[in-house]
C-alpha atoms as a PDB file:
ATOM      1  CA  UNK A   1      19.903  28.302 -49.682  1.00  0.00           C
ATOM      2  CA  UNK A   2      19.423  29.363 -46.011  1.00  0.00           C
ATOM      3  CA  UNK A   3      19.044  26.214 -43.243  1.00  0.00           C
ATOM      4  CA  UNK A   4      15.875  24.855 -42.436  1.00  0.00           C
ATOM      5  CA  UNK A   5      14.138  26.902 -39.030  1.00  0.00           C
ATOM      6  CA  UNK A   6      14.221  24.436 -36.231  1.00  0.00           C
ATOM      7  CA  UNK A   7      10.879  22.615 -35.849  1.00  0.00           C
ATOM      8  CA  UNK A   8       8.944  24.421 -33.086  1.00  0.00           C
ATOM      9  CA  UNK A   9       7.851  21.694 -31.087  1.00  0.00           C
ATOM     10  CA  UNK A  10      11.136  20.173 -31.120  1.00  0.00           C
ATOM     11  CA  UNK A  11      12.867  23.155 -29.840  1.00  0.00           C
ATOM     12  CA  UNK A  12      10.018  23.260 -27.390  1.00  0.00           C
ATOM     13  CA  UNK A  13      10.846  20.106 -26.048  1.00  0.00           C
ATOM     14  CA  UNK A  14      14.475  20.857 -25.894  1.00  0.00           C
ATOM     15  CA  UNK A  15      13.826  23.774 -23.709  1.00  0.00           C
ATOM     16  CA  UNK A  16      11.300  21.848 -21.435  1.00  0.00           C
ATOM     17  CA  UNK A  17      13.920  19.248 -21.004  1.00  0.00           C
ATOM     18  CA  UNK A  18      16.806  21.976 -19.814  1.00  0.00           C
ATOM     19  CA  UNK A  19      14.049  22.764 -17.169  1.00  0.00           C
ATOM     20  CA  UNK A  20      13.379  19.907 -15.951  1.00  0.00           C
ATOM     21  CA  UNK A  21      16.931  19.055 -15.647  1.00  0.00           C
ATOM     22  CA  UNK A  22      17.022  22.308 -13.782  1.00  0.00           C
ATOM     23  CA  UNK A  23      14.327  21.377 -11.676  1.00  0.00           C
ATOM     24  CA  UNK A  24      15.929  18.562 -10.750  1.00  0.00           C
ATOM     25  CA  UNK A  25      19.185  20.109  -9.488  1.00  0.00           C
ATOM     26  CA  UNK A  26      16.644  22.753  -7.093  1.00  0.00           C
ATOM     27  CA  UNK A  27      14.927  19.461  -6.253  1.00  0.00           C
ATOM     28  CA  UNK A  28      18.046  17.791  -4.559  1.00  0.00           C
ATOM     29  CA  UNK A  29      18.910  21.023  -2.692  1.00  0.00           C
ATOM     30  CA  UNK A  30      15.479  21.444  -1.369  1.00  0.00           C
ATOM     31  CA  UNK A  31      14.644  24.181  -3.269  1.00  0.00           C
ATOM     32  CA  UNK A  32      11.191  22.951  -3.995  1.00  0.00           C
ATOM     33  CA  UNK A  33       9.940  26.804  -4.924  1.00  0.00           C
ATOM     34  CA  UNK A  34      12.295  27.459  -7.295  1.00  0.00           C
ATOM     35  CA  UNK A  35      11.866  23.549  -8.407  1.00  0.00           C
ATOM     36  CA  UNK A  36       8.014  23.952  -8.637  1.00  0.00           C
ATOM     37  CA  UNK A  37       8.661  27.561 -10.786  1.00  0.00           C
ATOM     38  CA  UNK A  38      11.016  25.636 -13.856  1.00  0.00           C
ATOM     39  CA  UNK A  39       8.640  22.561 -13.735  1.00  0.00           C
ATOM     40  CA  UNK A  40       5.567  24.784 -14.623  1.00  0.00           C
ATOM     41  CA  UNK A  41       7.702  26.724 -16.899  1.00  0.00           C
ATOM     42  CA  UNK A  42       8.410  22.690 -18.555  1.00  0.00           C
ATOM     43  CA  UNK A  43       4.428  22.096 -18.573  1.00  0.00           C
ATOM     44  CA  UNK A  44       3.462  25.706 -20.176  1.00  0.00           C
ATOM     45  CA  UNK A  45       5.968  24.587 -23.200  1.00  0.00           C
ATOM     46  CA  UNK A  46       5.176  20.901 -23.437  1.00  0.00           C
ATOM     47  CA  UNK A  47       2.060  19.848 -21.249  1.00  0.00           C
ATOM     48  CA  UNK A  48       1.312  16.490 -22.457  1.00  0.00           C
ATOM     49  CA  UNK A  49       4.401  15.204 -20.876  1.00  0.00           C
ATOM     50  CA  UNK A  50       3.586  13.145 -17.934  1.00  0.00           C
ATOM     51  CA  UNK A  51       6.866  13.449 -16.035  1.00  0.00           C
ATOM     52  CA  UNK A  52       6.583  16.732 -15.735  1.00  0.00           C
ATOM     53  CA  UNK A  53       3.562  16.920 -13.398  1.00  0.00           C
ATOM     54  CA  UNK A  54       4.324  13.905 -11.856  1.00  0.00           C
ATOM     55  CA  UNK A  55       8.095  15.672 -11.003  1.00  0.00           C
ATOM     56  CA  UNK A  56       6.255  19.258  -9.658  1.00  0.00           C
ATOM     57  CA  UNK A  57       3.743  16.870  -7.694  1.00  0.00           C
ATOM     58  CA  UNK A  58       6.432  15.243  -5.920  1.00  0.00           C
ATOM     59  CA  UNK A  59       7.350  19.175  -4.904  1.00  0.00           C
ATOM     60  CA  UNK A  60       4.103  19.804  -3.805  1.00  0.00           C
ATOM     61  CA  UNK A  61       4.441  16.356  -1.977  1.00  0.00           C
ATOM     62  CA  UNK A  62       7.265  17.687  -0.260  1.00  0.00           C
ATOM     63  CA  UNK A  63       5.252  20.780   1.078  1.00  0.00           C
ATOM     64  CA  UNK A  64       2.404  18.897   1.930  1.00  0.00           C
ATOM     65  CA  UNK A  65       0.077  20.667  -0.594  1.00  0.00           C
ATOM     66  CA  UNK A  66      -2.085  17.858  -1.021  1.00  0.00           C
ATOM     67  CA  UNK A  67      -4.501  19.131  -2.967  1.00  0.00           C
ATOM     68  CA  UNK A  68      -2.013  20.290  -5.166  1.00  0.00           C
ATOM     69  CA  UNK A  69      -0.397  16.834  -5.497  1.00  0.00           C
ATOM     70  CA  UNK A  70      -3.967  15.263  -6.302  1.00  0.00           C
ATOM     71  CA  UNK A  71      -4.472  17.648  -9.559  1.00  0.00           C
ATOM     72  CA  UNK A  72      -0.987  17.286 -10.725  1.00  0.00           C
ATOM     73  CA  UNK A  73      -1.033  13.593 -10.737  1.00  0.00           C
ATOM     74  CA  UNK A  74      -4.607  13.214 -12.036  1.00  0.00           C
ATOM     75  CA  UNK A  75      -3.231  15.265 -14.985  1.00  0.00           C
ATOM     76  CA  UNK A  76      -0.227  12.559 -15.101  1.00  0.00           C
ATOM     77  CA  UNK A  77      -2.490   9.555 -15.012  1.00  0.00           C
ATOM     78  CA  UNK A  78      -4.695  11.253 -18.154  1.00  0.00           C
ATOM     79  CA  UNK A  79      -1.430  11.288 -19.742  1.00  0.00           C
ATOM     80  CA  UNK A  80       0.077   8.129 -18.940  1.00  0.00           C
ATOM     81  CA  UNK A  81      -2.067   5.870 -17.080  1.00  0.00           C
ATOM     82  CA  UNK A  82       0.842   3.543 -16.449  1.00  0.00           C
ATOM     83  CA  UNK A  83       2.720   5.901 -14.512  1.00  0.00           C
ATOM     84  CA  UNK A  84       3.498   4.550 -11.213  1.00  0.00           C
ATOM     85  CA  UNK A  85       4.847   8.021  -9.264  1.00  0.00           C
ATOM     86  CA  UNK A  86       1.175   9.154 -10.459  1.00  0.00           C
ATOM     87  CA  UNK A  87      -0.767   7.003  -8.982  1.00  0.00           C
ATOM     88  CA  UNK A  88       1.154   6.449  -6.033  1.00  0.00           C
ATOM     89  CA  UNK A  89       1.061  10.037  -5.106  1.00  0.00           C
ATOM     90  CA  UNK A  90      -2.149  10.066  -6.136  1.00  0.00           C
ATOM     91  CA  UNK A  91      -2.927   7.110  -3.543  1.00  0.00           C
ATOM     92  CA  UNK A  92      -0.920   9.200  -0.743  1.00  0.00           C
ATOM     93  CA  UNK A  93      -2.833  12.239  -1.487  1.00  0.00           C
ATOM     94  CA  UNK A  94      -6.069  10.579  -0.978  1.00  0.00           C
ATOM     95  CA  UNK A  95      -5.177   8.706   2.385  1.00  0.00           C
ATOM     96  CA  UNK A  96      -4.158  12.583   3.436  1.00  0.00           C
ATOM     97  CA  UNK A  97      -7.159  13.957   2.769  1.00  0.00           C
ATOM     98  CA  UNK A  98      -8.806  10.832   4.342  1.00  0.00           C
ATOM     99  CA  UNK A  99     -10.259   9.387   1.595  1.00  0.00           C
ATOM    100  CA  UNK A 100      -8.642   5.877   2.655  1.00  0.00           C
ATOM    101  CA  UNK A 101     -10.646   3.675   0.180  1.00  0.00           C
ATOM    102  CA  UNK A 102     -10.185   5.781  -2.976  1.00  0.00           C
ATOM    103  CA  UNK A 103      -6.279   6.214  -1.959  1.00  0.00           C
ATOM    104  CA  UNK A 104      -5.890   2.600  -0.872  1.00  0.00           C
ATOM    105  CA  UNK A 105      -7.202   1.891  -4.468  1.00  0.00           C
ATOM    106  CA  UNK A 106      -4.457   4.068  -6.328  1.00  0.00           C
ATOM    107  CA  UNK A 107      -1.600   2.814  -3.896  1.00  0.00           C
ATOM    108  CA  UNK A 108      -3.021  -0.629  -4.966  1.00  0.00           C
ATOM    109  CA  UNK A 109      -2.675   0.286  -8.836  1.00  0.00           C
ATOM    110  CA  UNK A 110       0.625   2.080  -8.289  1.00  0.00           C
ATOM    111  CA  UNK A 111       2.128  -1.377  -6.460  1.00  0.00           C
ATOM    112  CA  UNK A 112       0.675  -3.559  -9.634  1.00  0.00           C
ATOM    113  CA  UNK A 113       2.284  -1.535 -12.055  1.00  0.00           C
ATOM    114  CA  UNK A 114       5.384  -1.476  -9.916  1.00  0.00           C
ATOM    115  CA  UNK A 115       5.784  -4.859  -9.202  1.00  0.00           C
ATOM    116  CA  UNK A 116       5.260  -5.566 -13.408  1.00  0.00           C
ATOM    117  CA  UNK A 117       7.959  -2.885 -14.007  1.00  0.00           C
ATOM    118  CA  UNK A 118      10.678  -3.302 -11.381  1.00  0.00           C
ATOM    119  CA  UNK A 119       9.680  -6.131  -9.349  1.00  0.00           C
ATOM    120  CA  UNK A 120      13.359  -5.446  -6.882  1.00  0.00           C
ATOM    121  CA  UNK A 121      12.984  -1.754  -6.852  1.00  0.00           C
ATOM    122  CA  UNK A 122      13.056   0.613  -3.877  1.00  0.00           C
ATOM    123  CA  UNK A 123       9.960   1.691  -5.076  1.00  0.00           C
ATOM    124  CA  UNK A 124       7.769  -1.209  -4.634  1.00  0.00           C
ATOM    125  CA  UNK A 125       8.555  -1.849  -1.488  1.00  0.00           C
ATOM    126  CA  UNK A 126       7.673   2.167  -0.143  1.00  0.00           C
ATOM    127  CA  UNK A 127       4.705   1.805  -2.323  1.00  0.00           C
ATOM    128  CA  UNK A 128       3.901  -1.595   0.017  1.00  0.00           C
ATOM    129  CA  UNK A 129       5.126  -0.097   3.377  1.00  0.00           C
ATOM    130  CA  UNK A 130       2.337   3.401   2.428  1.00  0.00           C
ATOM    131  CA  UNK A 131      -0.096   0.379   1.562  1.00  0.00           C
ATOM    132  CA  UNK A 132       0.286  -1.570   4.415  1.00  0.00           C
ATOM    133  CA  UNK A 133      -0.067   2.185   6.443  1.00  0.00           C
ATOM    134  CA  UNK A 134      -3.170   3.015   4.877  1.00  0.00           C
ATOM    135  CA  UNK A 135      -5.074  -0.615   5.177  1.00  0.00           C
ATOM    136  CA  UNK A 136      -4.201  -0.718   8.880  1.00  0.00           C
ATOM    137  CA  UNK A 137      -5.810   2.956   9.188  1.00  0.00           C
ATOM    138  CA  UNK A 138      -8.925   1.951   7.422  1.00  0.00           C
ATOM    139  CA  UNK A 139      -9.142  -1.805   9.345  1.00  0.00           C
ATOM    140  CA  UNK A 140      -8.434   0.257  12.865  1.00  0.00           C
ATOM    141  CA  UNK A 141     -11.168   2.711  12.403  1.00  0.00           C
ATOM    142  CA  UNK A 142     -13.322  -0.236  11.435  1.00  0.00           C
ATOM    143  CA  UNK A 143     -11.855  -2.378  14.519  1.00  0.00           C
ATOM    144  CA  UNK A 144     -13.491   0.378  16.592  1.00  0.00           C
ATOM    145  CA  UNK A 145     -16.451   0.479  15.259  1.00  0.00           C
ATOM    146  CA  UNK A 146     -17.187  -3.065  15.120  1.00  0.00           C
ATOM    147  CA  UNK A 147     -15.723  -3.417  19.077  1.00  0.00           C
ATOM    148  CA  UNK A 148     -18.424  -0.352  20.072  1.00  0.00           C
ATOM    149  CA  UNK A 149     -20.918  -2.260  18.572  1.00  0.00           C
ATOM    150  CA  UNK A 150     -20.065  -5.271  20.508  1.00  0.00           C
ATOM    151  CA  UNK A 151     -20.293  -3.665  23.675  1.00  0.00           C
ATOM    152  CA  UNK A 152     -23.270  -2.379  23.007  1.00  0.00           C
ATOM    153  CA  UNK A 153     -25.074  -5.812  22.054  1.00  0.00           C
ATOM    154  CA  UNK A 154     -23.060  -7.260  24.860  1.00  0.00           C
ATOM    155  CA  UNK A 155     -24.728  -5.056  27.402  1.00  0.00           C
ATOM    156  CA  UNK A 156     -28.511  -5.029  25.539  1.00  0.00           C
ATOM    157  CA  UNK A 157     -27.731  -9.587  25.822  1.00  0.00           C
ATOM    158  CA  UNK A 158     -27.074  -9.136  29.667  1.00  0.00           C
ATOM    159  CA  UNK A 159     -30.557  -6.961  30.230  1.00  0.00           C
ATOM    160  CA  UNK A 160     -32.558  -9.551  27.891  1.00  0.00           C
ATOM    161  CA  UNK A 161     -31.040 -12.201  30.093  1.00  0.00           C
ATOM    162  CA  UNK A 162     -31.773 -10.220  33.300  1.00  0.00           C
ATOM    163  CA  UNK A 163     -36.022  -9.298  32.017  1.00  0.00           C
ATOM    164  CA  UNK A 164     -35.742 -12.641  31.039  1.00  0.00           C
ATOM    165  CA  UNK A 165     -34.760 -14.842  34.632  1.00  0.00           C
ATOM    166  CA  UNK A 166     -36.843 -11.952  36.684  1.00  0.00           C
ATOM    167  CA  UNK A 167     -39.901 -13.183  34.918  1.00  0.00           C
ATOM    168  CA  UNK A 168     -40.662 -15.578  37.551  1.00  0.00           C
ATOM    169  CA  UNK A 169     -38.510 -13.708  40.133  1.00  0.00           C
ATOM    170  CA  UNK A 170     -38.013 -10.015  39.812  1.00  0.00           C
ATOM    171  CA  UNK A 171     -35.524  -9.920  41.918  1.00  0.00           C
ATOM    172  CA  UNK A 172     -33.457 -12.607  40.800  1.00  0.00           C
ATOM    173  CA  UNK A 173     -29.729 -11.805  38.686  1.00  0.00           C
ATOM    174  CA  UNK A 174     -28.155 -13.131  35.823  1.00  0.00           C
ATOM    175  CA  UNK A 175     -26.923 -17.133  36.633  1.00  0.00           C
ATOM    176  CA  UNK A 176     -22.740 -16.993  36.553  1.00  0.00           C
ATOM    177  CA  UNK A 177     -23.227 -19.840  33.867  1.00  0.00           C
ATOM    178  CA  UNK A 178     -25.315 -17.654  31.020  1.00  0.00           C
ATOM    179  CA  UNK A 179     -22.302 -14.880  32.010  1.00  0.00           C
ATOM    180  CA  UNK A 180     -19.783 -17.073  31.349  1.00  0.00           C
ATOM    181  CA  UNK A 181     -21.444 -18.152  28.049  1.00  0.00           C
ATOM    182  CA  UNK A 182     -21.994 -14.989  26.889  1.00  0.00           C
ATOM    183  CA  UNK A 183     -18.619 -13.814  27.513  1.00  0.00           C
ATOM    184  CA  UNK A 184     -17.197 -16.692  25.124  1.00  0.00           C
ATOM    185  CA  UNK A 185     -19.472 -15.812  22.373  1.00  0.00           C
ATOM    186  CA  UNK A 186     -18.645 -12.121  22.642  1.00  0.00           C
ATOM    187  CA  UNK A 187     -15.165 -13.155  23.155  1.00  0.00           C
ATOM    188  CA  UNK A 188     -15.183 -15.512  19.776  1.00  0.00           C
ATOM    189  CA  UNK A 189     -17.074 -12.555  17.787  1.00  0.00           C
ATOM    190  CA  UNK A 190     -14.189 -10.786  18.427  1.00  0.00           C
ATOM    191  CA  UNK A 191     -11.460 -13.155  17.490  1.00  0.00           C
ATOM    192  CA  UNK A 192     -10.317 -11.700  14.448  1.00  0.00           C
ATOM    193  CA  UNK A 193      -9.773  -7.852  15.878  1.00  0.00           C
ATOM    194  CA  UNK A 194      -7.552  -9.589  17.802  1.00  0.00           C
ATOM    195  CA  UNK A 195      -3.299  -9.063  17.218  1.00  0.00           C
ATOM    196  CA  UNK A 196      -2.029 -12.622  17.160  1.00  0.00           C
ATOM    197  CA  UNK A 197       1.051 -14.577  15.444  1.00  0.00           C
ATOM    198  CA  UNK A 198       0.809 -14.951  11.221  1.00  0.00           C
ATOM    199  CA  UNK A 199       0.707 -18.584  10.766  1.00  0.00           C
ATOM    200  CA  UNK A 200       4.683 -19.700   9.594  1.00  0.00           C
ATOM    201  CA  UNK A 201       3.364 -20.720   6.194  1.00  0.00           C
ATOM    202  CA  UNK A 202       2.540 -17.110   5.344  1.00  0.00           C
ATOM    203  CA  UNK A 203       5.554 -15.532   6.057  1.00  0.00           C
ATOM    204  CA  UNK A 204       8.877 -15.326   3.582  1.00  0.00           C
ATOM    205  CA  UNK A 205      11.734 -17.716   5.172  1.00  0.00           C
ATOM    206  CA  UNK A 206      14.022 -14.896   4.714  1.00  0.00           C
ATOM    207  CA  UNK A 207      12.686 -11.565   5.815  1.00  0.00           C
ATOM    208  CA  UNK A 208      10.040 -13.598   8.273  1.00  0.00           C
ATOM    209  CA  UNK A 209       7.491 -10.954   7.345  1.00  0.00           C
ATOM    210  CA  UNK A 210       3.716 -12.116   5.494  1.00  0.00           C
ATOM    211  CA  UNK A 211       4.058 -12.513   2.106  1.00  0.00           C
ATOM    212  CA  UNK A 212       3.492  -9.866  -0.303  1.00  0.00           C
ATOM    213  CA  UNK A 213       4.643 -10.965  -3.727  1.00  0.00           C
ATOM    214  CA  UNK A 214       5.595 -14.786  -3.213  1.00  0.00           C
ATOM    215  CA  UNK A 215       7.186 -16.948  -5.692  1.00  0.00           C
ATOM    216  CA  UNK A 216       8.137 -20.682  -5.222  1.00  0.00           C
ATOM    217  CA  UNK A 217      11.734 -22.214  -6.012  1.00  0.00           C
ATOM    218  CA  UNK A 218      12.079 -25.325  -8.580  1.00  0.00           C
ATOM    219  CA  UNK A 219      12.991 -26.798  -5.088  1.00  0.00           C
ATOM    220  CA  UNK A 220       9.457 -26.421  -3.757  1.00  0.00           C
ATOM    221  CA  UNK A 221      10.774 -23.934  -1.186  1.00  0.00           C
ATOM    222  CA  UNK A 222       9.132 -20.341  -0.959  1.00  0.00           C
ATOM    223  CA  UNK A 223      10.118 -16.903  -1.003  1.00  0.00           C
ATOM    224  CA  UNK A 224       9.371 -13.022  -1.345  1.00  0.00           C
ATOM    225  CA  UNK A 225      10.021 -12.165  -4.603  1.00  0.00           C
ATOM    226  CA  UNK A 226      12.081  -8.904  -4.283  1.00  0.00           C
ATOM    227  CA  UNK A 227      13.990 -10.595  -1.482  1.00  0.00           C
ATOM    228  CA  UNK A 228      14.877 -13.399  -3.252  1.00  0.00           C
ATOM    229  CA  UNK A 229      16.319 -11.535  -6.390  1.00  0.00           C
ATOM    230  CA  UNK A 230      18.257  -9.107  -4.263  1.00  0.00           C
ATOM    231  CA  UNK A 231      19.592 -12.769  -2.757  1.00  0.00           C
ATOM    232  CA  UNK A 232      20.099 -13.831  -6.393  1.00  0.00           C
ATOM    233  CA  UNK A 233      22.086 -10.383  -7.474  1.00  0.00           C
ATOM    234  CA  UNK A 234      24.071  -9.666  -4.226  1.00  0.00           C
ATOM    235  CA  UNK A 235      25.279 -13.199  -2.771  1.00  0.00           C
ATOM    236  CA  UNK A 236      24.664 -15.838  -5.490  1.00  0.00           C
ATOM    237  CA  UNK A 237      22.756 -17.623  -8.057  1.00  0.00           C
ATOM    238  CA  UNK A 238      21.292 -20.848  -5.670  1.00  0.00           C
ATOM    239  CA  UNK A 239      18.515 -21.101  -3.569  1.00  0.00           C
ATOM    240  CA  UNK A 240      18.946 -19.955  -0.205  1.00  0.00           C
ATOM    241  CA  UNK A 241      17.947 -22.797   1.709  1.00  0.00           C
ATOM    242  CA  UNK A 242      18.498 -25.795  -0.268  1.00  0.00           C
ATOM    243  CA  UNK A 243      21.841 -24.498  -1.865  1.00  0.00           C
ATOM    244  CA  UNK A 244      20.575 -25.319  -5.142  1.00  0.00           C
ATOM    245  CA  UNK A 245      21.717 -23.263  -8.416  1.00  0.00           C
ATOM    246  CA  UNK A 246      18.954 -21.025  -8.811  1.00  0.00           C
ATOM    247  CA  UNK A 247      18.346 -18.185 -11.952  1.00  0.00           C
ATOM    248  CA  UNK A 248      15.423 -15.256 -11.805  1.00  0.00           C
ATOM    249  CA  UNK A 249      13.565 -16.866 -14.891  1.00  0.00           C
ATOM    250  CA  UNK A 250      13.175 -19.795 -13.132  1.00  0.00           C
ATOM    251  CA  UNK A 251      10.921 -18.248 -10.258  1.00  0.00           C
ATOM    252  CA  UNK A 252       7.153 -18.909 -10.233  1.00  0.00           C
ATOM    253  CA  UNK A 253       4.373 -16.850  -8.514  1.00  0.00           C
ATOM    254  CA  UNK A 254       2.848 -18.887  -5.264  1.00  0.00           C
ATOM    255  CA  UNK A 255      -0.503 -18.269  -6.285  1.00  0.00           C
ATOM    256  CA  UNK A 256      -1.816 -20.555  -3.643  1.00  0.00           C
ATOM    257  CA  UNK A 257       0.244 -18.372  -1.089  1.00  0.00           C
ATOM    258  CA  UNK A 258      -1.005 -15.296  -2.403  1.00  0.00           C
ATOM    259  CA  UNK A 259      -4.706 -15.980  -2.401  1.00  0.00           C
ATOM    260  CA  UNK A 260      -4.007 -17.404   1.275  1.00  0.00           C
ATOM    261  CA  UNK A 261      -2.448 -14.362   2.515  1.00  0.00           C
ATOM    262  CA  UNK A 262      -5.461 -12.327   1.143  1.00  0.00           C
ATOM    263  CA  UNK A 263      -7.600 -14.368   2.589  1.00  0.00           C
ATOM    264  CA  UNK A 264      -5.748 -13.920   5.891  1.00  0.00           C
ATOM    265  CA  UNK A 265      -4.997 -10.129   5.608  1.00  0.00           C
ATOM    266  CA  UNK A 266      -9.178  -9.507   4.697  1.00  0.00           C
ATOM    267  CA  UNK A 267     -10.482 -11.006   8.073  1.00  0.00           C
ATOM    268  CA  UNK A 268      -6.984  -9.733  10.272  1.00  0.00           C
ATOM    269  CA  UNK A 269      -6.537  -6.287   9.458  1.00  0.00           C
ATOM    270  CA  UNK A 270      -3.982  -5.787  12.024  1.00  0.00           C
ATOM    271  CA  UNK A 271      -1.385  -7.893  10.012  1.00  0.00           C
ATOM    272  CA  UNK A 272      -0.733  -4.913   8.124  1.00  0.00           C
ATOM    273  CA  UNK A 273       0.930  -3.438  11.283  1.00  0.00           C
ATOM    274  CA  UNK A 274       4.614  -2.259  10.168  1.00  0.00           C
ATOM    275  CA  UNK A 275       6.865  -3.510  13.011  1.00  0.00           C
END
């Protein structure tokens, strides 16, 4: 009896899968043409597979082809809505075509997913650092905005107060004292557009930085979370600061911390400032 013919969609598969491989080897040697060429050839045989749009967006990434990235990865996301490359490029594509909120939104998803995935991976923390970019674009555009408007209501107070002490004498000024008060209440309005120090209480022991994911010790003592288990992996199982033995399944989310820092990073934008 003559074999059995090989399944068709199992053979396509096979054959997407050489391309992809072979998309990957033009991918590390910056081929991205010739990458982008055997990645469509993967999604004309099998184009419900995820990772290969997600693979010839991160080409198209690469080029800057924006648009391109943003169709490729909405494709992804109908296919796998958990994929974090998807909605991550997604996110960046949107902040490049300056669409902040809507990209700020997917780079938000993309860091959920990430952190429930591979809480230590390099991934999660560019995924935080394109974040971080993205929110202090949007809060510096709004920073302006809010410090025109200021000056404008500054200067209409300062004519009220001038109609208001020439009523009597027209050509009387402004008394130093209303100046002075109306510089502190300007000043105060303006508070929170202003750079200052994040309080100590906010910021991981280790890196020093705000907090982004923290968890608290059985010790009481509290950390960032990816820090921390590179601290547990690479020098030792004990808590950094009180020495105590210390295993990943015993770390607890801060969720007091991490409603604080929100809190904190909603009304001071410029926290998100990289240094």
């Amino acid at each position: 009896m003559a074999p059995a013919a090989p399944d068709g969609g199992a053979e396509s598969q096979r054959q997407a899968d050489l391309l992809k491989q072979e998309g990957n080897a033009f991918f590390r040697k910056e081929r991205l043409r010739a990458a982008i060429d055997v990645y469509t050839g993967a999604i004309t045989l099998c184009p419900n597979v995820a990772v290969y749009w997600t693979n010839r967006a991160l080409c198209y990434r690469k080029r800057n082809e924006w648009a391109k990235v943003e169709e490729d990865c909405r494709t992804a996301i109908q296919l796998d809505s958990q994929s974090v490359k998807a909605h991550y490029m997604l996110g960046l594509a949107l902040v490049n075509s300056q669409r902040l909120s809507e990209g700020i939104k997917s780079l938000e998803k993309s860091l959920e997913l990430g952190r429930g995935a591979h809480p230590a991976s390099y991934m999660v923390e560019e995924i935080w650092q394109e974040l971080s970019k993205a929110k202090y674009i949007k809060w510096e555009s709004l920073s302006r905005e809010r410090t025109c408007q200021l000056q404008k209501l500054k200067v209409a107070c300062k004519e009220a107060l001038r109609c208001y002490n020439s009523l009597d004498n027209p050509a009387a000024g402004v008394p130093v004292e209303q100046l002075n008060e109306l510089d502190e209440v300007f000043k105060k309005a303006a508070k929170t557009d202003t750079p200052a120090e994040v309080p100590d209480h906010l910021c991981c022991k280790i890196t020093l930085d705000i907090f982004r994911d923290p968890v608290i010790t059985p010790s009481g003592v509290t950390y960032e979370r990816a820090v921390l288990l590179d601290h547990l992996q690479t020098v030792g199982k004990f808590d950094p600061v009180t020495r105590e033995a210390l295993e990943p399944h015993q770390l607890v989310p801060n969720l007091a911390i991490k409603e604080a820092v929100h809190a904190f990073l909603s009304e001071h934008g410029w926290a998100y400032k990289i240094r």
